[in-house]
C-alpha atoms as a PDB file:
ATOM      1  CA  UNK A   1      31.192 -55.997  11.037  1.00  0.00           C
ATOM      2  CA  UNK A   2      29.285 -59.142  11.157  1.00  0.00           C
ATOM      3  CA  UNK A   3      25.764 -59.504   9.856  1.00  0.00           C
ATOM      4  CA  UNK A   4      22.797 -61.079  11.717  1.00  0.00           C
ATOM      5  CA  UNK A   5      22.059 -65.108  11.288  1.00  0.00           C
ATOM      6  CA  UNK A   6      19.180 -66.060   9.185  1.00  0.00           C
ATOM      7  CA  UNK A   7      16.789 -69.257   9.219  1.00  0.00           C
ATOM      8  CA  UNK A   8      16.871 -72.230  11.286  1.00  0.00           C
ATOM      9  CA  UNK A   9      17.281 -75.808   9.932  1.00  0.00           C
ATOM     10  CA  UNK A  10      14.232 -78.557  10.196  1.00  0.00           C
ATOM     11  CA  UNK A  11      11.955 -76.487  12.332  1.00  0.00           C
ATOM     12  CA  UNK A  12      10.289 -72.883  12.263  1.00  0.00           C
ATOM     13  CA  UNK A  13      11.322 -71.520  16.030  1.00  0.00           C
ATOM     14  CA  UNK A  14      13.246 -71.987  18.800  1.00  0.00           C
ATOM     15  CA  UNK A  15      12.852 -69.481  21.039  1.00  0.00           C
ATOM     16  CA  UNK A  16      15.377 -70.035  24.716  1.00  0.00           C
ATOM     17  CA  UNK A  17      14.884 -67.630  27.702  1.00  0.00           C
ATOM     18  CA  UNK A  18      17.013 -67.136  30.501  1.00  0.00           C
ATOM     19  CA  UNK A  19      15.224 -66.124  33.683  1.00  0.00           C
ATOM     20  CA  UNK A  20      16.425 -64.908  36.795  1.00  0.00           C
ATOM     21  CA  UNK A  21      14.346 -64.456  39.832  1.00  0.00           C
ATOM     22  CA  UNK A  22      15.895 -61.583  42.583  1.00  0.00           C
ATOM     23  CA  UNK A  23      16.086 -61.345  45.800  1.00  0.00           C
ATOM     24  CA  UNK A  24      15.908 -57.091  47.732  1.00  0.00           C
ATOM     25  CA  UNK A  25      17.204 -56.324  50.511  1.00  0.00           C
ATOM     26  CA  UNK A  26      15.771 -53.066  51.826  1.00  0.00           C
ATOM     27  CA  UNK A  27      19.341 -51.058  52.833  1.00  0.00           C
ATOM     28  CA  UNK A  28      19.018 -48.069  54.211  1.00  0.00           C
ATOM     29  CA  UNK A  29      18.214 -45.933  51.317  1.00  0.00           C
ATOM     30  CA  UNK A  30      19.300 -48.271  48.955  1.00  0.00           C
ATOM     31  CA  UNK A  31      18.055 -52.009  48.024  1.00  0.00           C
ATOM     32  CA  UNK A  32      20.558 -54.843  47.435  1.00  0.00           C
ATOM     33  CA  UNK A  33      19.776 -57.046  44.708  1.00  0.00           C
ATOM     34  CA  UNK A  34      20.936 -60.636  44.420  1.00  0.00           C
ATOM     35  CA  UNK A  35      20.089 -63.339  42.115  1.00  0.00           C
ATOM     36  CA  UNK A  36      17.755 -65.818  43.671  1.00  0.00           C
ATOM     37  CA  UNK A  37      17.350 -68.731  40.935  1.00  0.00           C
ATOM     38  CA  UNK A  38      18.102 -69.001  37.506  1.00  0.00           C
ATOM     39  CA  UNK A  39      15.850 -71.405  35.535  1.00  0.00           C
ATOM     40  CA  UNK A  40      15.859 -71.908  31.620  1.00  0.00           C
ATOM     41  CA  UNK A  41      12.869 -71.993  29.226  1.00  0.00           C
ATOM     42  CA  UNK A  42      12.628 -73.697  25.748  1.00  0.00           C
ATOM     43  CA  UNK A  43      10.156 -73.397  22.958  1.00  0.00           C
ATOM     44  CA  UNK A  44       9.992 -75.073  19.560  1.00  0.00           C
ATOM     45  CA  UNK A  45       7.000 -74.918  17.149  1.00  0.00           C
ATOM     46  CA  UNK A  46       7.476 -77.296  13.798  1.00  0.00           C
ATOM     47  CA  UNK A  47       5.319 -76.988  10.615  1.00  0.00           C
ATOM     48  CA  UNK A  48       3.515 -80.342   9.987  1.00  0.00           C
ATOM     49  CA  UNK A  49       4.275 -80.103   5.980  1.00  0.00           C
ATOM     50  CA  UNK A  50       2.188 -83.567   5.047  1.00  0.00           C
ATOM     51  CA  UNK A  51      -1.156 -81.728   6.423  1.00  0.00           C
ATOM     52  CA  UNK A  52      -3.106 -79.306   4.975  1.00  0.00           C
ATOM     53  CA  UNK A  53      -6.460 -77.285   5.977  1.00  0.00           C
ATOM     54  CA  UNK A  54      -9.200 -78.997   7.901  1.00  0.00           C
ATOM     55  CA  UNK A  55     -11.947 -81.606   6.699  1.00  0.00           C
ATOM     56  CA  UNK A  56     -15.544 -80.503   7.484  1.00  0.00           C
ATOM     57  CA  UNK A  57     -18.092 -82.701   8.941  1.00  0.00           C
ATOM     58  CA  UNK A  58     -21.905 -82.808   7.867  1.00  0.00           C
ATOM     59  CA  UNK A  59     -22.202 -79.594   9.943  1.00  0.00           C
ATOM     60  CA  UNK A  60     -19.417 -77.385  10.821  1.00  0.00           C
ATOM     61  CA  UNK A  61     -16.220 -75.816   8.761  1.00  0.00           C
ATOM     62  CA  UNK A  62     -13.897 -74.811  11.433  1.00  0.00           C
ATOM     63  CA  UNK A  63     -11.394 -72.638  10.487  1.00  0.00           C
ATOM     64  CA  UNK A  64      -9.351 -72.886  13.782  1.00  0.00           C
ATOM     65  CA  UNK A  65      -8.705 -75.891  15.933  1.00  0.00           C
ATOM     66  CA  UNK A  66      -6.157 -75.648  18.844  1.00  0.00           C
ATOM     67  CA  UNK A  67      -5.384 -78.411  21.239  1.00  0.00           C
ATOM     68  CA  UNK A  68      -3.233 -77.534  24.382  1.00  0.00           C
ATOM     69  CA  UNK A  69      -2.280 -79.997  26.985  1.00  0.00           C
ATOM     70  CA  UNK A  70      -0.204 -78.485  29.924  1.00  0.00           C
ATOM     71  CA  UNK A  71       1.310 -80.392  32.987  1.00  0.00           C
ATOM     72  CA  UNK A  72       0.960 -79.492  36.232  1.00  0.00           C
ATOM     73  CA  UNK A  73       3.960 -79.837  38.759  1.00  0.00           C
ATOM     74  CA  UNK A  74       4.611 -78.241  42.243  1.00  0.00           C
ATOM     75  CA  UNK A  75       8.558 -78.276  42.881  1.00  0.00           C
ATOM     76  CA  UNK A  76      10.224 -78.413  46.567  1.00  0.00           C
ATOM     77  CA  UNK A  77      12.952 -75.493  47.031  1.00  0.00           C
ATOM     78  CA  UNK A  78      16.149 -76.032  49.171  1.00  0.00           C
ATOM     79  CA  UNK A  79      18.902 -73.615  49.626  1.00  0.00           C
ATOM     80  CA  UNK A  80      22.080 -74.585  47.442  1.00  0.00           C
ATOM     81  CA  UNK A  81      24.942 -73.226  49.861  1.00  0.00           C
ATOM     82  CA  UNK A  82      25.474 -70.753  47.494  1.00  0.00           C
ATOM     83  CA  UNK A  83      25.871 -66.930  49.702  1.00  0.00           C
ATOM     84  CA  UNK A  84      23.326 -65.015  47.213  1.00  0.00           C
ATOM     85  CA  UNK A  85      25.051 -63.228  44.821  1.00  0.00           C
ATOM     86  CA  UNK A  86      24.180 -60.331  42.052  1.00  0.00           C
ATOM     87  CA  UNK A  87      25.365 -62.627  39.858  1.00  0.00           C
ATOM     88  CA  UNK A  88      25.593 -66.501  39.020  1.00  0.00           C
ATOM     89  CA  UNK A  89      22.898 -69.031  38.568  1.00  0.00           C
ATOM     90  CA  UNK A  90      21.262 -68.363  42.080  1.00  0.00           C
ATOM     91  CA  UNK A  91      21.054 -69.884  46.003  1.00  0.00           C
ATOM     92  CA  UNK A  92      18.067 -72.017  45.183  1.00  0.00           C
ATOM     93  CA  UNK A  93      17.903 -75.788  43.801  1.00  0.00           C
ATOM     94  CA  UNK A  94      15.185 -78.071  43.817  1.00  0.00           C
ATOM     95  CA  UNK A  95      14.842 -81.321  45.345  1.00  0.00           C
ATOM     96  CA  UNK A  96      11.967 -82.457  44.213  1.00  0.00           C
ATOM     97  CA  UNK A  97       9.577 -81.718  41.235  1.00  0.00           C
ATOM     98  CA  UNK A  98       6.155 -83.658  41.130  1.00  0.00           C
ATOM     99  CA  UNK A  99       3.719 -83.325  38.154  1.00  0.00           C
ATOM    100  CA  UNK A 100       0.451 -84.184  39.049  1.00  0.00           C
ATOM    101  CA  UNK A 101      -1.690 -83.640  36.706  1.00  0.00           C
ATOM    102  CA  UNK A 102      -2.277 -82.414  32.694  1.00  0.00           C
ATOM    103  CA  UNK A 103      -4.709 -79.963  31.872  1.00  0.00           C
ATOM    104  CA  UNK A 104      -6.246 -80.359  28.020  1.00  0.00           C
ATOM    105  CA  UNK A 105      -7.959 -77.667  26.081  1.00  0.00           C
ATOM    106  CA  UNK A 106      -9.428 -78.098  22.897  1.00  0.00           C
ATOM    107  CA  UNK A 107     -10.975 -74.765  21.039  1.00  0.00           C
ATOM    108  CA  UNK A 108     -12.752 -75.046  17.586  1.00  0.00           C
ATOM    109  CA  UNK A 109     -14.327 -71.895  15.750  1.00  0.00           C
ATOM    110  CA  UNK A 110     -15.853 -71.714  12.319  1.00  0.00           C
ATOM    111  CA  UNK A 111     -18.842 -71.700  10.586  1.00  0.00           C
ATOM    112  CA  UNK A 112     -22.169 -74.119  10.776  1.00  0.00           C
ATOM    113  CA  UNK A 113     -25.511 -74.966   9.909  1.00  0.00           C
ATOM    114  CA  UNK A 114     -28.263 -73.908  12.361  1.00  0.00           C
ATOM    115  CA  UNK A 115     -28.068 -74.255  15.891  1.00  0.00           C
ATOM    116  CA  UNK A 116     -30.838 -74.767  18.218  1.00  0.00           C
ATOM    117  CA  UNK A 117     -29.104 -74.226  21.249  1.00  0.00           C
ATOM    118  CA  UNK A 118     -25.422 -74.717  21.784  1.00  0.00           C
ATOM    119  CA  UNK A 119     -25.487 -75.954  25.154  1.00  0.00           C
ATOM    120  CA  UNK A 120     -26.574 -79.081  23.849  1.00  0.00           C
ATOM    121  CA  UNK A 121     -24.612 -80.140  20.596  1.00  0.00           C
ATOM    122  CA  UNK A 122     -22.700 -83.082  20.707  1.00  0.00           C
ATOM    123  CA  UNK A 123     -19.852 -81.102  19.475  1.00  0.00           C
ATOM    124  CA  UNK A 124     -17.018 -83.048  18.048  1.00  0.00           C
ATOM    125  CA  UNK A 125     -13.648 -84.014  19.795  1.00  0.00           C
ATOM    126  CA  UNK A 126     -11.444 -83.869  17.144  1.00  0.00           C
ATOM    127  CA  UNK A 127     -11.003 -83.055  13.459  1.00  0.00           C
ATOM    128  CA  UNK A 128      -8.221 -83.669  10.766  1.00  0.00           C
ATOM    129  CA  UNK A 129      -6.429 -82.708   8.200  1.00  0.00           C
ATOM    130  CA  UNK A 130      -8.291 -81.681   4.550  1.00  0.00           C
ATOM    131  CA  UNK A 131      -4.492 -82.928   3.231  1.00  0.00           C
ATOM    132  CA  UNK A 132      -2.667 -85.680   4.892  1.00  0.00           C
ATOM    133  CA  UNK A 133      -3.924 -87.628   8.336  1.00  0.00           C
ATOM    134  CA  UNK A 134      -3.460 -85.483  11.220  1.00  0.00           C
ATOM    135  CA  UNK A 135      -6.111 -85.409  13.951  1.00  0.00           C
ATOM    136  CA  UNK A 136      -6.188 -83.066  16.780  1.00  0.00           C
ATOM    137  CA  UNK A 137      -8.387 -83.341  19.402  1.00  0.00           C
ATOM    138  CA  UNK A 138      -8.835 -85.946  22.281  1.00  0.00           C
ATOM    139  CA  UNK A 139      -7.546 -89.012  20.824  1.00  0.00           C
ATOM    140  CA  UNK A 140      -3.979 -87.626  20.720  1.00  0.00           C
ATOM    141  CA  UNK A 141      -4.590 -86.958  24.344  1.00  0.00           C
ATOM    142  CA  UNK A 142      -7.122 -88.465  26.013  1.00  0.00           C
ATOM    143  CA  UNK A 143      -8.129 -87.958  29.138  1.00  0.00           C
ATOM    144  CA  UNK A 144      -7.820 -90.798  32.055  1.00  0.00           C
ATOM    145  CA  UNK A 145      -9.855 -92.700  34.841  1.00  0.00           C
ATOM    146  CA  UNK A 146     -13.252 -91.073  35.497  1.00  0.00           C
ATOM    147  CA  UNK A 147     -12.500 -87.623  34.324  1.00  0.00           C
ATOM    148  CA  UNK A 148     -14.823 -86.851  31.145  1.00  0.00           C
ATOM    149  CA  UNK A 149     -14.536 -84.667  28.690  1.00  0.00           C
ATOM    150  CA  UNK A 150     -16.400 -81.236  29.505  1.00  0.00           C
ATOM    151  CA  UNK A 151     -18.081 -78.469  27.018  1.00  0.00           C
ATOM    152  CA  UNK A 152     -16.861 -76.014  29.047  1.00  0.00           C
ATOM    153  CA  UNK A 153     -17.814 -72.683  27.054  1.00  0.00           C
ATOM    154  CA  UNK A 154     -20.136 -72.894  23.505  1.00  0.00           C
ATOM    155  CA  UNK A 155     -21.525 -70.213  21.167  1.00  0.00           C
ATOM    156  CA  UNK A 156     -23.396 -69.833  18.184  1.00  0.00           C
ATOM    157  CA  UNK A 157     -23.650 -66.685  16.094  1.00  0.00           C
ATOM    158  CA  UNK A 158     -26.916 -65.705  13.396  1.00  0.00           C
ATOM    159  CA  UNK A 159     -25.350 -63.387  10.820  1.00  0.00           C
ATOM    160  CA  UNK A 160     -28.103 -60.838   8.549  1.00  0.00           C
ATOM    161  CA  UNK A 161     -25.638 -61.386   5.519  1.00  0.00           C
ATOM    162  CA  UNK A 162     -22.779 -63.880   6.582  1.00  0.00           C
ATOM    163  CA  UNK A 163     -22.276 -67.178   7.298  1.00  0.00           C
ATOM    164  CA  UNK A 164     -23.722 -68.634  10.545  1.00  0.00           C
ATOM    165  CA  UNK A 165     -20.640 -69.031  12.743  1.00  0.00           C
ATOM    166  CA  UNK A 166     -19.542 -71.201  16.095  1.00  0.00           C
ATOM    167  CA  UNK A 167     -16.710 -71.891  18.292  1.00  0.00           C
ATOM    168  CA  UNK A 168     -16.545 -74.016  21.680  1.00  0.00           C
ATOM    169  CA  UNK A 169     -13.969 -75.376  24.101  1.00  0.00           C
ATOM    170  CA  UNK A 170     -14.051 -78.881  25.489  1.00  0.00           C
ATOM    171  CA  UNK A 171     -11.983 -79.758  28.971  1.00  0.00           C
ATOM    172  CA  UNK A 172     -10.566 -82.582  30.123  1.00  0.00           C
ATOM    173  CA  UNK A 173      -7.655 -84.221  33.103  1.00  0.00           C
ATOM    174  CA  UNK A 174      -4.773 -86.604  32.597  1.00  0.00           C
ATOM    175  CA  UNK A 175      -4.002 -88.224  35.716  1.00  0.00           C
ATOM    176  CA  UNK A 176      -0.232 -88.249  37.126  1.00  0.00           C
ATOM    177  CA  UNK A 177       1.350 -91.115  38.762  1.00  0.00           C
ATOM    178  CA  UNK A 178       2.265 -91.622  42.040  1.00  0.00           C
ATOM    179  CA  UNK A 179       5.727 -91.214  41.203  1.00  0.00           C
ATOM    180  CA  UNK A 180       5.354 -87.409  39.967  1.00  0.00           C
ATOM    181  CA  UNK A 181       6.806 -88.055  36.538  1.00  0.00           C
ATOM    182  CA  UNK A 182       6.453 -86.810  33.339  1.00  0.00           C
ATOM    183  CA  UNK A 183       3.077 -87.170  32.001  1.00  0.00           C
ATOM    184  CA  UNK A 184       4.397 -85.511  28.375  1.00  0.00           C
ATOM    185  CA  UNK A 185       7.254 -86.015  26.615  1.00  0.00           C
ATOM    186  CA  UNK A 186      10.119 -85.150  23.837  1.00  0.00           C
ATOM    187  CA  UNK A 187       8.949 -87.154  20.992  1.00  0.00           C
ATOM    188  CA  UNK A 188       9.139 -85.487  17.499  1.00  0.00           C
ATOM    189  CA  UNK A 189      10.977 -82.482  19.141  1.00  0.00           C
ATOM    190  CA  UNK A 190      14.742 -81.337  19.010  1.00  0.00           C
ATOM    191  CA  UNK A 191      14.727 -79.856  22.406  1.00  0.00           C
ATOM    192  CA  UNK A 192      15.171 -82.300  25.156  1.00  0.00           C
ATOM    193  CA  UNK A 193      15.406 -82.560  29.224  1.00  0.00           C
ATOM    194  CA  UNK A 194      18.492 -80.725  30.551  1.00  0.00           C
ATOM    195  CA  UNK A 195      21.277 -82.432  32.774  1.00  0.00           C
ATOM    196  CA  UNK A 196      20.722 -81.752  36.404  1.00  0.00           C
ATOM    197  CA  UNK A 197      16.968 -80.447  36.093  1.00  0.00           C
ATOM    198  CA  UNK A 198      13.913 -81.299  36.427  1.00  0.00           C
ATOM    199  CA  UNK A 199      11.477 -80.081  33.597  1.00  0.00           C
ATOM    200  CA  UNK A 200       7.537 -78.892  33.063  1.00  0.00           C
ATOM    201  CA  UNK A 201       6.088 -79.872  29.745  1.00  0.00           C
ATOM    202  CA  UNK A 202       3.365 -78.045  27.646  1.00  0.00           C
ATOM    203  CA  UNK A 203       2.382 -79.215  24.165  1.00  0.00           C
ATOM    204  CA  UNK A 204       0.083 -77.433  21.472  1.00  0.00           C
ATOM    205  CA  UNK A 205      -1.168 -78.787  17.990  1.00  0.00           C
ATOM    206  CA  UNK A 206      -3.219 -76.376  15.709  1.00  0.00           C
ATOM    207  CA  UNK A 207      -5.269 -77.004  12.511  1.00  0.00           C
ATOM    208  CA  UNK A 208      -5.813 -74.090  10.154  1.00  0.00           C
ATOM    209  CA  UNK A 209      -8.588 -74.376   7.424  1.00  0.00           C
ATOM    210  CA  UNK A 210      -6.093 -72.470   5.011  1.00  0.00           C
ATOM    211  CA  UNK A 211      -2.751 -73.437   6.240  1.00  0.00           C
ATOM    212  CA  UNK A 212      -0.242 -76.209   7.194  1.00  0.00           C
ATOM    213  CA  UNK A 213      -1.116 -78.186  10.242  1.00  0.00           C
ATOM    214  CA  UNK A 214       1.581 -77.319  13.480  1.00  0.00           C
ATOM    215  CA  UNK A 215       2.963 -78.694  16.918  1.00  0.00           C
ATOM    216  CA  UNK A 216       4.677 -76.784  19.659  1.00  0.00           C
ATOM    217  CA  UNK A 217       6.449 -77.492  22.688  1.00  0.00           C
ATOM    218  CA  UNK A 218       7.336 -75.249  25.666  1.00  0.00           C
ATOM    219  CA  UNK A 219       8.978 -76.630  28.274  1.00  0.00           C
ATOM    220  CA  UNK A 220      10.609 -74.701  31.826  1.00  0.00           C
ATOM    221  CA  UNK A 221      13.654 -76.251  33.676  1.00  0.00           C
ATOM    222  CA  UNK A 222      14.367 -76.158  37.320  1.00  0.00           C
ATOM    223  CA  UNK A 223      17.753 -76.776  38.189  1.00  0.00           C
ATOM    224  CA  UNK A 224      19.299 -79.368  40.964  1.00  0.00           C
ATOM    225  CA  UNK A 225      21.824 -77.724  42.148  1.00  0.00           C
END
């Protein structure tokens, strides 16, 4: 009997899902199923081992900050030639995949000095590591043309007997090209783009005021043919 695998060299997950969209035929009584696509997904997360907790400002110790920066692609479907099957990779391909846009999201919570009113802090864009130099916030990302960066959700707690505590989110675009390419990419990753499909990027970085700093990719893959 053999044993389950254990550990996974130079990062800390990759996680690969197979999924299958289906097609139903209502038959009577019964439903035929048959297998309408098939389309990969891939996630990796790495520890960032030179960076350490999270370097206060004058005013805030954040104890969480998460940046997430998510394409946005619309993909044109054409049937493959393939009869639909109950199994197999599917009838659909896709002829085109356009990414038009990235979507950023940076969220920050901790704990502060007094607030007068949270609506109107200048709160910060990015932060970095307590160890090391890693910075995550818009400057890894930035966002492009006229689009500004928005506060798009801000609170301050008053604690009787605890610290005084925050957290906000700030918003901001990445333009596309024309062409409907890739606006993320590979780099520092060991997944990559799949032969024969096009692919849909998402990328996270995290800071943790008591832990090793991390970046994550998730990316979905929609075949060809």
């Amino acid at each position: 009997m053999g044993q389950p695998l254990f550990g996974v060299a130079g990062i800390d997950s990759l996680a690969t899902v197979a999924r299958r969209d289906v097609l139903e035929l209502v038959d009577g009584i019964n439903v035929q199923q048959f297998i309408r696509m098939s389309r990969p997904q891939k996630a990796e997360q790495q520890t960032r081992v030179a960076a350490w907790g999270i370097t206060p400002t004058a005013s805030y110790w954040p104890e969480s900050v998460n940046l997430s920066v998510a394409e946005e692609a619309i993909q044109h479907e054409e049937f493959n030639g393939t009869t639909p099957v109950s199994t197999g990779s599917g009838s659909v391909k896709f002829d085109a995949s356009l990414v038009f846009r990235a979507r950023v999201s940076l969220s920050v919570s901790g704990k502060c000095v007094t607030i007068t009113d949270p609506d109107t802090v200048a709160w910060p864009n990015e932060f970095t590591s307590a160890i090391g130099a890693y910075t995550v916030g818009s400057a890894l990302h930035p966002p492009t043309g006229t689009n500004p960066t928005i506060t798009t959700n801000a609170d301050y707690t008053q604690l009787r007997t605890d610290w005084h505590q925050f957290s906000y989110e700030k918003g901001w675009i990445i333009s596309g090209a024309s062409t409907g390419a890739n606006i993320l990419d590979f780099t520092d990753f060991n997944i990559a783009a799949i032969a024969a499909h096009y692919h849909v990027i998402t990328r996270t970085y995290s800071l943790s005021a008591e832990g090793f700093a991390t970046q994550s990719i998730s990316v979905e893959y929609y075949p060809q043919s």
